[in-house]
PDB file of N, CA and C in Angstrom:
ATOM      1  N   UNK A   1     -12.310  27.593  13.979  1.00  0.00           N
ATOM      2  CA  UNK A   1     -11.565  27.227  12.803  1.00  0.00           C
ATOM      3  C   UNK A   1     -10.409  26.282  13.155  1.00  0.00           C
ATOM      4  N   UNK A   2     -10.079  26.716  14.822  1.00  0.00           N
ATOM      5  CA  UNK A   2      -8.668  26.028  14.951  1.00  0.00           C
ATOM      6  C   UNK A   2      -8.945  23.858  15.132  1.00  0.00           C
ATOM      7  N   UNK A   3     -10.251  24.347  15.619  1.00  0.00           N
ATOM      8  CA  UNK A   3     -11.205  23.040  15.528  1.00  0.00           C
ATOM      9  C   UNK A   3     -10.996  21.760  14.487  1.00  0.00           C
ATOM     10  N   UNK A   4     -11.375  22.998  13.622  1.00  0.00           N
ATOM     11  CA  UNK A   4     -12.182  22.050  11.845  1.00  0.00           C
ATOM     12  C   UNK A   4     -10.083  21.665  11.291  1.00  0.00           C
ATOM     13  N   UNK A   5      -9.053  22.786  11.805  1.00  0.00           N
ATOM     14  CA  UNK A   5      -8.045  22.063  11.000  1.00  0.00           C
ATOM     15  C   UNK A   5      -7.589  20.973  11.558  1.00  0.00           C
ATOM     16  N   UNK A   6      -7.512  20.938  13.188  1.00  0.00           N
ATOM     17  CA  UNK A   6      -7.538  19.295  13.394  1.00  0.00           C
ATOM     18  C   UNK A   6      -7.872  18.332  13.259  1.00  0.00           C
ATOM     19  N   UNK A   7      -9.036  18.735  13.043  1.00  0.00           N
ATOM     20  CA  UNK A   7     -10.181  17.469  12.610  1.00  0.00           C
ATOM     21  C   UNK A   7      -9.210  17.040  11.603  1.00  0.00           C
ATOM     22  N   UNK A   8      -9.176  18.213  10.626  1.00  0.00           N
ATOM     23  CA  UNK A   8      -8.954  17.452   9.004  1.00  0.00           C
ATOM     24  C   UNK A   8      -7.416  16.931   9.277  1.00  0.00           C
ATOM     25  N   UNK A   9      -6.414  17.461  10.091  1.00  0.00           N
ATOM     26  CA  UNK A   9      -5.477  16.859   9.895  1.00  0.00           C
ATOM     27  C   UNK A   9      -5.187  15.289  10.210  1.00  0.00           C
ATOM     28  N   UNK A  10      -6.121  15.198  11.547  1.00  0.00           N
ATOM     29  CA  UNK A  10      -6.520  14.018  12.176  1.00  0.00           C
ATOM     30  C   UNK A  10      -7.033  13.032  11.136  1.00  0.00           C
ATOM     31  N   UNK A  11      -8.202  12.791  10.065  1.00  0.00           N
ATOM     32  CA  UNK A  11      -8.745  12.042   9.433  1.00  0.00           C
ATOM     33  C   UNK A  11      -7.828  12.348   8.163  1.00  0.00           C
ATOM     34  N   UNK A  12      -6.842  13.310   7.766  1.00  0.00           N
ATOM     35  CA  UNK A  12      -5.705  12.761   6.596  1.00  0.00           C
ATOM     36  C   UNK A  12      -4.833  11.859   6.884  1.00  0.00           C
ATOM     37  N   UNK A  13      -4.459  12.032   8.266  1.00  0.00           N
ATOM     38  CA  UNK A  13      -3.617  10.989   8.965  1.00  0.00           C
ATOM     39  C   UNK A  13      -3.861   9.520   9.091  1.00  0.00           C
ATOM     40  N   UNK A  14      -5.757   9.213   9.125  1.00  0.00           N
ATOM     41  CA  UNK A  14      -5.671   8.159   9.111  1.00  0.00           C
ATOM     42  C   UNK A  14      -6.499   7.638   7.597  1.00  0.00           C
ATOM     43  N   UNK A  15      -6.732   8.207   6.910  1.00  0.00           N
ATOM     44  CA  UNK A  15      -7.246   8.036   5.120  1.00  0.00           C
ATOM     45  C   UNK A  15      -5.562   7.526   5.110  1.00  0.00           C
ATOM     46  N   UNK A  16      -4.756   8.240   5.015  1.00  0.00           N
ATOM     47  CA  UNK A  16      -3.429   7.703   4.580  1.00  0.00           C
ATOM     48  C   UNK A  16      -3.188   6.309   5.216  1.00  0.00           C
ATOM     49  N   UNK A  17      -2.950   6.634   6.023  1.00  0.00           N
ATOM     50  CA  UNK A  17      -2.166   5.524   7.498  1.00  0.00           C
ATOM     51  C   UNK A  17      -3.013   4.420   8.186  1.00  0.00           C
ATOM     52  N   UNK A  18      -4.700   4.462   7.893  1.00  0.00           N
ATOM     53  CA  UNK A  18      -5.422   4.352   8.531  1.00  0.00           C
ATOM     54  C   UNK A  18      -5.305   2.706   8.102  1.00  0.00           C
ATOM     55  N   UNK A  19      -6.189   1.517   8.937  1.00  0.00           N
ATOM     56  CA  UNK A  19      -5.612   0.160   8.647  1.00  0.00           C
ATOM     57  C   UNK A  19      -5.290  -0.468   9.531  1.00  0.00           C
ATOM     58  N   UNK A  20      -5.001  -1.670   9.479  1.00  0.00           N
ATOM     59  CA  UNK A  20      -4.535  -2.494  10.557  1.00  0.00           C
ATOM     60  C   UNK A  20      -3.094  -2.603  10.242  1.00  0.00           C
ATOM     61  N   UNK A  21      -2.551  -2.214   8.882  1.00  0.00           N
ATOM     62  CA  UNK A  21      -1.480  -2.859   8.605  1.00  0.00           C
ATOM     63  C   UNK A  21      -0.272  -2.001   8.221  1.00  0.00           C
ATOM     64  N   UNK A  22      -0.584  -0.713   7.802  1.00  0.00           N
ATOM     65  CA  UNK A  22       0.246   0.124   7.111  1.00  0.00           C
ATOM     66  C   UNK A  22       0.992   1.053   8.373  1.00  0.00           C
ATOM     67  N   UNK A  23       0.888   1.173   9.053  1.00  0.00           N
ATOM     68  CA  UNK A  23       2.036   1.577  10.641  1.00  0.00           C
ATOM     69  C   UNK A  23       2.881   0.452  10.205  1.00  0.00           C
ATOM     70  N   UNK A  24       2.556  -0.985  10.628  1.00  0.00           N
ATOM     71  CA  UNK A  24       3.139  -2.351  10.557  1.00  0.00           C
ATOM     72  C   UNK A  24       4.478  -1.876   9.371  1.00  0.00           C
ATOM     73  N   UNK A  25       4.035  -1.666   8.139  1.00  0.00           N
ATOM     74  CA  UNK A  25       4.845  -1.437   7.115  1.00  0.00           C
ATOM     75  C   UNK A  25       5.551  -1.121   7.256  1.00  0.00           C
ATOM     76  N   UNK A  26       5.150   0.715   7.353  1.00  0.00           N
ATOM     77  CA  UNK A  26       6.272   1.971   7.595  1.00  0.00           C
ATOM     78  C   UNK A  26       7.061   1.146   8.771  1.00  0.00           C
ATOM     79  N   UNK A  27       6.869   0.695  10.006  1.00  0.00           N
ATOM     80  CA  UNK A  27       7.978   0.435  11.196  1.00  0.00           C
ATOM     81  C   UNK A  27       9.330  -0.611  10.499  1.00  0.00           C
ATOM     82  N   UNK A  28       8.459  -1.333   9.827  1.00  0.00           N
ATOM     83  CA  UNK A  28       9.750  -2.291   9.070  1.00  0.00           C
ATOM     84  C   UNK A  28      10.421  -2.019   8.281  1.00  0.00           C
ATOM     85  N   UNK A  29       9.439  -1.031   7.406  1.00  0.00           N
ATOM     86  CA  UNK A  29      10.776  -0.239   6.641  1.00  0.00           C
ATOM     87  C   UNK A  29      11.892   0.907   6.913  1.00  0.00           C
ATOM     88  N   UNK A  30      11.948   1.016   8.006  1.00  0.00           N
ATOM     89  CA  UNK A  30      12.366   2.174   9.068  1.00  0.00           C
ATOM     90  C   UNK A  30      13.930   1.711   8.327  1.00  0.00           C
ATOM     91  N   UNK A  31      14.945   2.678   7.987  1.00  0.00           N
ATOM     92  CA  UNK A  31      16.340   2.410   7.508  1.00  0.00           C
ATOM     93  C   UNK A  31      16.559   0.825   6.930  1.00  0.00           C
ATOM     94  N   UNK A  32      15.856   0.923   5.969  1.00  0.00           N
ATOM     95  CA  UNK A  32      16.182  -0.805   5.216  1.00  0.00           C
ATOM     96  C   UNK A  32      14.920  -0.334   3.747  1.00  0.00           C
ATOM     97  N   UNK A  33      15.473  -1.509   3.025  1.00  0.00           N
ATOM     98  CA  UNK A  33      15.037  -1.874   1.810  1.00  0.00           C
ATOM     99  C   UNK A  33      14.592  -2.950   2.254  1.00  0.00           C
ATOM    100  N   UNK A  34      12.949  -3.705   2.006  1.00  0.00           N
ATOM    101  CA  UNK A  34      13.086  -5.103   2.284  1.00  0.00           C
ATOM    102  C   UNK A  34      11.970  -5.925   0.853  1.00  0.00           C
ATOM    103  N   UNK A  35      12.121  -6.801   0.583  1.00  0.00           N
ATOM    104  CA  UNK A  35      11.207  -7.539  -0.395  1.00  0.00           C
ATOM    105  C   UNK A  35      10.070  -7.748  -0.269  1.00  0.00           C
ATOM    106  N   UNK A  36       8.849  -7.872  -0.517  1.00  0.00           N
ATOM    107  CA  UNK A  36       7.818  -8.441  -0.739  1.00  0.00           C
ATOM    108  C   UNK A  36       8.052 -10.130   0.532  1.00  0.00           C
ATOM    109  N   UNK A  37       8.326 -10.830   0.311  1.00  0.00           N
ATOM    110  CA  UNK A  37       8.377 -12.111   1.004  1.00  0.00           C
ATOM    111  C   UNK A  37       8.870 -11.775   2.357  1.00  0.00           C
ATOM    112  N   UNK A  38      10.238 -10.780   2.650  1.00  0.00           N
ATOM    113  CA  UNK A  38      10.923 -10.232   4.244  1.00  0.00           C
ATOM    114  C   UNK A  38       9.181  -9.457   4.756  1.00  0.00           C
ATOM    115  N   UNK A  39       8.887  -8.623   3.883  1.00  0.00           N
ATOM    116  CA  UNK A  39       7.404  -7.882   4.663  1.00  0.00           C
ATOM    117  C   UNK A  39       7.199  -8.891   5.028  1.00  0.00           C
ATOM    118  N   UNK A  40       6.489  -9.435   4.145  1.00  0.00           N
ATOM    119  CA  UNK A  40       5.216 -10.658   4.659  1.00  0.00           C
ATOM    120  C   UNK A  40       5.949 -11.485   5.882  1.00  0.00           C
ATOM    121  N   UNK A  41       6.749 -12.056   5.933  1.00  0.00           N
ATOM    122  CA  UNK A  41       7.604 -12.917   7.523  1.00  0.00           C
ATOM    123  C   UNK A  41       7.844 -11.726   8.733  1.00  0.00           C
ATOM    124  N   UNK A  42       7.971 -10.312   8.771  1.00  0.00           N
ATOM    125  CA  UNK A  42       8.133  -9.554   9.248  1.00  0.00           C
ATOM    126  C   UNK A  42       6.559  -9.075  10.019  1.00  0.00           C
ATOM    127  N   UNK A  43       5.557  -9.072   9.489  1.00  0.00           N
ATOM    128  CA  UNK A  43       4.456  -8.744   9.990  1.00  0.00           C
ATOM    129  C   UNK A  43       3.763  -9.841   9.918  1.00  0.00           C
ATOM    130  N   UNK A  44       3.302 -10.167  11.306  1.00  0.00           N
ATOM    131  CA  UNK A  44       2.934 -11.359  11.535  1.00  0.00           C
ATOM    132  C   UNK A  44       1.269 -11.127  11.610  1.00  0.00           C
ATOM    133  N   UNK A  45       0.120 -11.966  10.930  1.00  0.00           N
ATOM    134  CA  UNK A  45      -1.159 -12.107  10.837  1.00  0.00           C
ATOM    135  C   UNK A  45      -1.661 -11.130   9.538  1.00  0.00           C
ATOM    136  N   UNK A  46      -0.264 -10.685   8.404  1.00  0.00           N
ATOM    137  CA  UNK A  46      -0.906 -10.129   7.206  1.00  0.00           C
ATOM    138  C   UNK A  46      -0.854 -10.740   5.921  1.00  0.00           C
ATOM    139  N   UNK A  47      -2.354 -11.311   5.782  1.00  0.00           N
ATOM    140  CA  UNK A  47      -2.424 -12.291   4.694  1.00  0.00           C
ATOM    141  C   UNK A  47      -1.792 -11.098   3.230  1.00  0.00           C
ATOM    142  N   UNK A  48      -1.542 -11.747   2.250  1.00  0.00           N
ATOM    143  CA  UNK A  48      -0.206 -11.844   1.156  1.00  0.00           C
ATOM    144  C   UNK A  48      -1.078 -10.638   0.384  1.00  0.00           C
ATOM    145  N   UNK A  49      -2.268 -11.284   0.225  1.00  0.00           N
ATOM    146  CA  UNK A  49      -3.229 -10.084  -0.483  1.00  0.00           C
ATOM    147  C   UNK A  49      -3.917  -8.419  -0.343  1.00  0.00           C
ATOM    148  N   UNK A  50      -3.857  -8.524   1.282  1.00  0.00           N
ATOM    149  CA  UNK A  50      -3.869  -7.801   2.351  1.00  0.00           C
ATOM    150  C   UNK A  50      -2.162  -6.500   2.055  1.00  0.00           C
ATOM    151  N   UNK A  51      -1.299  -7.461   2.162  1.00  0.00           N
ATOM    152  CA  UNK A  51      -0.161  -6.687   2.362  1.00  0.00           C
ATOM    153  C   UNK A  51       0.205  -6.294   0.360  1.00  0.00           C
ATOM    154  N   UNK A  52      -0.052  -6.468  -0.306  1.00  0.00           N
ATOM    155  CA  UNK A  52      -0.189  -6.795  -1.514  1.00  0.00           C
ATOM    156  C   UNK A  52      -1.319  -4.922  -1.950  1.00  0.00           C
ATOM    157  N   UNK A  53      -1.744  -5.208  -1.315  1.00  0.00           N
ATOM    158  CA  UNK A  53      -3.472  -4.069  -1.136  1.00  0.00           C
ATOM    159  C   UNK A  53      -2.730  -3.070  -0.896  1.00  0.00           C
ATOM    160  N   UNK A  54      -1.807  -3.042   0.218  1.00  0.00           N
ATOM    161  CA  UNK A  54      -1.763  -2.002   1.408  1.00  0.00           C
ATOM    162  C   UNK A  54      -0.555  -1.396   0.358  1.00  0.00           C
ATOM    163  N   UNK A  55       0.625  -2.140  -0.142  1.00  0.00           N
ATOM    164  CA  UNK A  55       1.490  -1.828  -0.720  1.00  0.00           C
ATOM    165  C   UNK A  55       1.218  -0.861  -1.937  1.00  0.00           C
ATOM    166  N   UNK A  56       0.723  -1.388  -2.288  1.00  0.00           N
ATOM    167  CA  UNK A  56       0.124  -0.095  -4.031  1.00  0.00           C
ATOM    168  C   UNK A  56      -0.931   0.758  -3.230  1.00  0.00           C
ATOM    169  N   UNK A  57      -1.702   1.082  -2.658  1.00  0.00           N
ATOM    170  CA  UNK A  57      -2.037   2.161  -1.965  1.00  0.00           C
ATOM    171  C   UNK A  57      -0.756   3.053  -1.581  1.00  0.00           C
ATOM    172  N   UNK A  58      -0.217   2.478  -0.631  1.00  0.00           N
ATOM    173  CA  UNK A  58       0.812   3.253  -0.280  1.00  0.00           C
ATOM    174  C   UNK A  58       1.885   4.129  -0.972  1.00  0.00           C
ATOM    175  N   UNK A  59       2.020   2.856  -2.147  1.00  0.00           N
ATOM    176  CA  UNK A  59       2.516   3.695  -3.544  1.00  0.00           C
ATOM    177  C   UNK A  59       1.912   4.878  -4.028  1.00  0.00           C
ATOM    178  N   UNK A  60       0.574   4.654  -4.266  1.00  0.00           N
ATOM    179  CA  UNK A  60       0.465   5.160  -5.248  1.00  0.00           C
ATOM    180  C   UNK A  60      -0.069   6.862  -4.248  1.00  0.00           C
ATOM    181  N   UNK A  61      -0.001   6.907  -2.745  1.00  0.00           N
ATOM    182  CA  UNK A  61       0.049   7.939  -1.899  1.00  0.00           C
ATOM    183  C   UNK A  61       1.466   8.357  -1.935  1.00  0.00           C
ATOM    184  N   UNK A  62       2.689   7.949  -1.940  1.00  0.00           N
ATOM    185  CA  UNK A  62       3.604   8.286  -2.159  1.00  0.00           C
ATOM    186  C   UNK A  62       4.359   8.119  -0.712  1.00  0.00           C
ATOM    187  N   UNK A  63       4.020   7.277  -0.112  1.00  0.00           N
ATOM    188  CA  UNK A  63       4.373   6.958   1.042  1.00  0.00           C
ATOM    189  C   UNK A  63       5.903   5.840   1.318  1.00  0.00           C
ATOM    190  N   UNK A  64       5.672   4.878   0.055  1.00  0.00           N
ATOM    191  CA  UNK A  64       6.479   3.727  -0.356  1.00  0.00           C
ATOM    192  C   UNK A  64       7.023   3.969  -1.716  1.00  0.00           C
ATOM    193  N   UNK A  65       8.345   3.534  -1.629  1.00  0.00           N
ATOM    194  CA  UNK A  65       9.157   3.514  -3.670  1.00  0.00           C
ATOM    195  C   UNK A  65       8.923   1.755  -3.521  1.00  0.00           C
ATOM    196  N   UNK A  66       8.304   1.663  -4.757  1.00  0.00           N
ATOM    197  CA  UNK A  66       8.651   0.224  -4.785  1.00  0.00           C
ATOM    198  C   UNK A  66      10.102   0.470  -6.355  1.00  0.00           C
ATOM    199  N   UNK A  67      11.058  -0.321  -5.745  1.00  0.00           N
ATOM    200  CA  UNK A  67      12.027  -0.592  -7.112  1.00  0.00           C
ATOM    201  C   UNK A  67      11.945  -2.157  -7.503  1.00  0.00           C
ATOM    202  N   UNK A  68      11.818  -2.080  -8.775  1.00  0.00           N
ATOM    203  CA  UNK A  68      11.911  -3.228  -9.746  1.00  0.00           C
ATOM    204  C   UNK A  68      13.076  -3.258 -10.171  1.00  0.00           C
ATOM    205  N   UNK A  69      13.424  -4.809  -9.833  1.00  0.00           N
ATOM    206  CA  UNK A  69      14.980  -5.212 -10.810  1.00  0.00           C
ATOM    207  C   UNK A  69      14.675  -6.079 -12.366  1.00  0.00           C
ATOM    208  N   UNK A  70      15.049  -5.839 -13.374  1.00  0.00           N
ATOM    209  CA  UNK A  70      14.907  -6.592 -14.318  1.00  0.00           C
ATOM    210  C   UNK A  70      15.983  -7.578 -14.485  1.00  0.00           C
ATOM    211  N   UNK A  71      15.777  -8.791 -13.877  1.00  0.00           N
ATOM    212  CA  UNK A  71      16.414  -9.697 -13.283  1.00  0.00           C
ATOM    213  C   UNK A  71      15.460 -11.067 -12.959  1.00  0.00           C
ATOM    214  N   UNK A  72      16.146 -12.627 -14.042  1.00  0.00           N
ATOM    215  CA  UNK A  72      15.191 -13.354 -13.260  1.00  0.00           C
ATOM    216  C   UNK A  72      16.273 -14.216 -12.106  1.00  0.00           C
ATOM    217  N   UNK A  73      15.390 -14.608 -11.045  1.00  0.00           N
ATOM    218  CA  UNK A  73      14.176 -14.368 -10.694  1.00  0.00           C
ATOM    219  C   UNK A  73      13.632 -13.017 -10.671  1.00  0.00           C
ATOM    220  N   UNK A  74      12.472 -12.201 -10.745  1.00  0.00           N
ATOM    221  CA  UNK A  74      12.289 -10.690 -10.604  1.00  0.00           C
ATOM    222  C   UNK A  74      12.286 -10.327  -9.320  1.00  0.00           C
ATOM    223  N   UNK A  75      13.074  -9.287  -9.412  1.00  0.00           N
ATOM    224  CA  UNK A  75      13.427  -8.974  -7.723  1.00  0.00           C
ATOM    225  C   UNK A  75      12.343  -7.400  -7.545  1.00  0.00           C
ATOM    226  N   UNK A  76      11.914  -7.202  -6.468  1.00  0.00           N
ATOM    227  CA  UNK A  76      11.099  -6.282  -6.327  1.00  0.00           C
ATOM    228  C   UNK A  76      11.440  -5.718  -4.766  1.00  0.00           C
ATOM    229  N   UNK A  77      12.236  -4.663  -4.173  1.00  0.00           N
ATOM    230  CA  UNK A  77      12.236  -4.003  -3.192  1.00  0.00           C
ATOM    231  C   UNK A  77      11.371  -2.952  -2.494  1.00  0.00           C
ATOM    232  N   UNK A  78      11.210  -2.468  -1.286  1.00  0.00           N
ATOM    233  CA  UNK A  78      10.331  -1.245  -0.955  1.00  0.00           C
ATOM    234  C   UNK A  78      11.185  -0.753  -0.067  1.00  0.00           C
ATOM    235  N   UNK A  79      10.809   0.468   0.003  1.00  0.00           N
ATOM    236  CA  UNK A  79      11.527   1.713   0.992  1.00  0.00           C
ATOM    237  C   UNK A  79      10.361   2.490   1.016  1.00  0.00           C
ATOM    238  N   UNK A  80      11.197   3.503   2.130  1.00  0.00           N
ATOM    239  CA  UNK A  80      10.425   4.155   2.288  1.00  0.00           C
ATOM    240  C   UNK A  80      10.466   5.636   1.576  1.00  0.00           C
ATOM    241  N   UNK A  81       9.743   6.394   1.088  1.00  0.00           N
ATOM    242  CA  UNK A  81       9.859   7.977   0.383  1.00  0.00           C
ATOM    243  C   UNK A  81      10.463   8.820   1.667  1.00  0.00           C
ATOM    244  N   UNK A  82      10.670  10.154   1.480  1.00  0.00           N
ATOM    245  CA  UNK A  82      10.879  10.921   1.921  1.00  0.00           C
ATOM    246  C   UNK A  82       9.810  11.606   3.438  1.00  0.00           C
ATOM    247  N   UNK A  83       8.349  11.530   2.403  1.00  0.00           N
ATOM    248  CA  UNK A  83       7.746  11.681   3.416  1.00  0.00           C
ATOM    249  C   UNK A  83       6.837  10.836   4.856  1.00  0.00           C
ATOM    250  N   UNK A  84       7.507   9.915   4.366  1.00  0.00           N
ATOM    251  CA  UNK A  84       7.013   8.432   5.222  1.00  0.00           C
ATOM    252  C   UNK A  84       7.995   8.302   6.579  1.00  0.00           C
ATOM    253  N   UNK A  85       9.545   8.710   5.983  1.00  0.00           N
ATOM    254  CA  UNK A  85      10.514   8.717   6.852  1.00  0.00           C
ATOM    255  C   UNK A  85      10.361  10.076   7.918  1.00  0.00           C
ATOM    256  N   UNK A  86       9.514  11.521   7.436  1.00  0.00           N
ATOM    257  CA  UNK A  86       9.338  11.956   8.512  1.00  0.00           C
ATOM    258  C   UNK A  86       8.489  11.819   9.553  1.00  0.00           C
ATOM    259  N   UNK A  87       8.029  10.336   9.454  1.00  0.00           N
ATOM    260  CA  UNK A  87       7.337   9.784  10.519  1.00  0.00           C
ATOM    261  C   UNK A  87       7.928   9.329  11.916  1.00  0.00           C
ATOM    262  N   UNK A  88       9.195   9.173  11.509  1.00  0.00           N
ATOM    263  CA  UNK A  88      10.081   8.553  12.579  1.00  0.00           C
ATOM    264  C   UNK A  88       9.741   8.934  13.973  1.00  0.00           C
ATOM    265  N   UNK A  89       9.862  10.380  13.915  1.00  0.00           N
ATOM    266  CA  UNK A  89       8.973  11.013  15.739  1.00  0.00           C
ATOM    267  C   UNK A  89       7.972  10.140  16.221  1.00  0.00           C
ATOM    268  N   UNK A  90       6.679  10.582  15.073  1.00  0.00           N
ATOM    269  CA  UNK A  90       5.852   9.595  15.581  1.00  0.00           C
ATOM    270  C   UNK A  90       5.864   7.829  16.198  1.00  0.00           C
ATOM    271  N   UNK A  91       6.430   7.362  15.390  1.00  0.00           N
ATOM    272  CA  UNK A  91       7.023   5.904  15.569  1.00  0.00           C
ATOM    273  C   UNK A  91       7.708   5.586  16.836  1.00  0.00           C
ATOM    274  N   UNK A  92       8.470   6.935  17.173  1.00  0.00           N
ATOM    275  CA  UNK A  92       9.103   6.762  18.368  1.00  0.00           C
ATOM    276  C   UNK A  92       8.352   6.891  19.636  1.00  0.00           C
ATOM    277  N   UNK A  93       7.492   8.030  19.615  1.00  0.00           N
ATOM    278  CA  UNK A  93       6.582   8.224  20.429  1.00  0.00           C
ATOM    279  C   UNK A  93       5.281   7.194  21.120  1.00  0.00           C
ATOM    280  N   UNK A  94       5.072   6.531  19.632  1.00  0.00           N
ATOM    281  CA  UNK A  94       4.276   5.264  19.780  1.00  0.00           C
ATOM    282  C   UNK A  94       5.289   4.194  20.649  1.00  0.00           C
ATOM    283  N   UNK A  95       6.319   4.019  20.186  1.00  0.00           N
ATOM    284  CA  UNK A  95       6.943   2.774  21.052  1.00  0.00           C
ATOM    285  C   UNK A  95       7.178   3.106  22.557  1.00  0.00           C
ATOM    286  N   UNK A  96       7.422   4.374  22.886  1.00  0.00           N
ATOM    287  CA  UNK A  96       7.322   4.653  24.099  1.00  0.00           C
ATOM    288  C   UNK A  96       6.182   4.840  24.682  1.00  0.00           C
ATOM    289  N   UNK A  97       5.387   5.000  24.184  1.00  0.00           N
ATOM    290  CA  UNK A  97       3.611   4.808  25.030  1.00  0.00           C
ATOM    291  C   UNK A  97       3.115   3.224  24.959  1.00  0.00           C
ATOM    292  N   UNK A  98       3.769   2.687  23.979  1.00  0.00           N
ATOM    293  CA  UNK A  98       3.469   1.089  23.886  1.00  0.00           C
ATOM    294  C   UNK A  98       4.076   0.387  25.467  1.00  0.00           C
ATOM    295  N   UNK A  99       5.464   1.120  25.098  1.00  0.00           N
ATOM    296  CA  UNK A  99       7.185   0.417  26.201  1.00  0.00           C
ATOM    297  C   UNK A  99       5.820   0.989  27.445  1.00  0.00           C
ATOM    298  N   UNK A 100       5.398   1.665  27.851  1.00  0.00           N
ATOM    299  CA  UNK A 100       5.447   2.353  29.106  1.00  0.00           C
ATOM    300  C   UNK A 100       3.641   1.976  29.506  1.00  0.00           C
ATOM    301  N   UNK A 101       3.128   1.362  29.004  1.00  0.00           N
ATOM    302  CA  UNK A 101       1.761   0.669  29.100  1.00  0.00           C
ATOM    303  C   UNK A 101       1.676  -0.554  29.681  1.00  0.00           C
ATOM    304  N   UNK A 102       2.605  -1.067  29.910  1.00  0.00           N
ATOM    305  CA  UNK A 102       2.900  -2.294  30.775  1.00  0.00           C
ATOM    306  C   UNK A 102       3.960  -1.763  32.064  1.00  0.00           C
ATOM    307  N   UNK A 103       3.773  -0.353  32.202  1.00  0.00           N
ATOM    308  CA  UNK A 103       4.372   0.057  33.738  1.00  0.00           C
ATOM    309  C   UNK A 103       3.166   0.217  34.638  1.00  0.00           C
ATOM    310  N   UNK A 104       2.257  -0.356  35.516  1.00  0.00           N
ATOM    311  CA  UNK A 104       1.348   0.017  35.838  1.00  0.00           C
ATOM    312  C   UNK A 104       1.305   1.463  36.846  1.00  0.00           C
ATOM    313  N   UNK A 105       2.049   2.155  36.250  1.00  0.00           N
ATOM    314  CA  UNK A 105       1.793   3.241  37.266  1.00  0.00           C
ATOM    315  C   UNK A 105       0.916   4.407  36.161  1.00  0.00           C
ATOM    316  N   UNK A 106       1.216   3.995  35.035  1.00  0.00           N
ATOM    317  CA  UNK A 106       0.166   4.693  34.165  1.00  0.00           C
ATOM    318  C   UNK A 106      -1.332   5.052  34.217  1.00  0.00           C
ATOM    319  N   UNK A 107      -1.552   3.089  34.464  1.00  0.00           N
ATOM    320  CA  UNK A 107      -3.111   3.456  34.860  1.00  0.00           C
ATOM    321  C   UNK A 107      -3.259   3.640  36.087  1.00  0.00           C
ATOM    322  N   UNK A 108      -2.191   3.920  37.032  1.00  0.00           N
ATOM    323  CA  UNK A 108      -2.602   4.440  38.232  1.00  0.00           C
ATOM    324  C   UNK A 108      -3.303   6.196  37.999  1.00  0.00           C
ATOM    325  N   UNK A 109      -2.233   6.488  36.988  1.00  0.00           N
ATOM    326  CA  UNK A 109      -2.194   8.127  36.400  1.00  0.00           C
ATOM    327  C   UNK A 109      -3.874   8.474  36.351  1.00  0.00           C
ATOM    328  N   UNK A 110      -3.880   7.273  34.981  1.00  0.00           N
ATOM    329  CA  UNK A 110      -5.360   7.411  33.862  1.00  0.00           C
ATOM    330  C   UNK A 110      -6.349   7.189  34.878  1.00  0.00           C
ATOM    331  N   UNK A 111      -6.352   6.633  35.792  1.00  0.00           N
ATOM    332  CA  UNK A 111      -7.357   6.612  36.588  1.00  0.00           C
ATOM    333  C   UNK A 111      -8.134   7.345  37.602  1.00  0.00           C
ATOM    334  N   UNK A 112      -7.044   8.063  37.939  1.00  0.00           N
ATOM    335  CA  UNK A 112      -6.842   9.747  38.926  1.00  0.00           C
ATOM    336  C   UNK A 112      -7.325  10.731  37.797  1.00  0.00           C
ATOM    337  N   UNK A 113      -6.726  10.771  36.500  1.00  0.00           N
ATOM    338  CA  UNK A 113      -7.440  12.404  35.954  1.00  0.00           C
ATOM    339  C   UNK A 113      -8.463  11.547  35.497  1.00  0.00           C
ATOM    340  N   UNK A 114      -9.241  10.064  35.080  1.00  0.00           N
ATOM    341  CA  UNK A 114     -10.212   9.984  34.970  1.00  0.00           C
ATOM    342  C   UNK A 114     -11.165  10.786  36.036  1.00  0.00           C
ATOM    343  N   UNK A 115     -11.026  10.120  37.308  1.00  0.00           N
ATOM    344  CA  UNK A 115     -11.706  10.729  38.324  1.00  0.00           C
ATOM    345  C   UNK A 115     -11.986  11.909  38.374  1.00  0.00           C
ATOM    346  N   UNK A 116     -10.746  13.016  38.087  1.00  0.00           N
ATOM    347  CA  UNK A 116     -11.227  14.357  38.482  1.00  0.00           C
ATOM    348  C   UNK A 116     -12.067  14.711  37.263  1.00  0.00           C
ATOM    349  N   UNK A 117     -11.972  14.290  35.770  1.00  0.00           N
ATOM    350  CA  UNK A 117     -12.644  14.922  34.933  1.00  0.00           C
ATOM    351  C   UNK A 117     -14.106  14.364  35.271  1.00  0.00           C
ATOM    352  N   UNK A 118     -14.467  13.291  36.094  1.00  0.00           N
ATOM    353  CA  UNK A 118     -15.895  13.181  36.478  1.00  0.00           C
ATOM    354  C   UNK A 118     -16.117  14.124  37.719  1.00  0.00           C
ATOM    355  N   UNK A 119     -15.475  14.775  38.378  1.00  0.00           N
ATOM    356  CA  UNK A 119     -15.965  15.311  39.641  1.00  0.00           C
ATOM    357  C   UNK A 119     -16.423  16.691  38.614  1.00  0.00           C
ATOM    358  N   UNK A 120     -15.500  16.843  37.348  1.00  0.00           N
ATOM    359  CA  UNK A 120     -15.662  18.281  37.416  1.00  0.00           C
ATOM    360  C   UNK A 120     -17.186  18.423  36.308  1.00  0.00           C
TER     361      UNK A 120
END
């Protein structure tokens, strides 16, 4: 049983999150409000429609507030919800396995318990 709840927690994690682009998001919105146009210059290789997609998904998961100003020009901000921001661990954890993947003593590591899990 303890099996089947990882599984499922594992594939909610990425139904939500899952993408090339929506990590990208959440990291930029990390303590900031930013616009529609700051995303798009902020994540580099996400076409407008793409990030456009990812944004109302995210909404409508409850991941992102988008606020509307009634104001012309129309101003349109995003943040992040409540439960998006308790991602932060994760985020951190990722940048330090990112930071520490260009230390090559890692794959000295990965390469040693590779080995033993083939001996065994």
């Amino acid at each position: 049983m303890k099996k089947m709840s990882k599984l499922c927690s594992a594939s909610a994690f990425t139904h939500k999150l899952g993408g090339k682009w929506k990590l990208a998001i959440i990291y930029n919105l990390r303590n900031r409000k930013l616009r529609f146009g700051q995303l798009a210059t902020r994540i580099d290789g996400v076409s407008r429609k793409v990030l456009t997609d990812h944004l109302k998904q995210m909404e409508n998961d409850g991941l992102i507030k988008r606020e509307s100003f009634k104001e012309t020009p129309p101003r349109v901000e995003y943040s992040l919800t409540h439960a998006s921001q308790e991602l932060e661990p994760v985020l951190v954890a990722i940048d330090f396995w990112v930071n520490n993947l260009e230390n090559p003593c890692i794959f000295k590591i990965s390469r040693k318990s590779s080995a033993k899990r083939q001996n065994k």
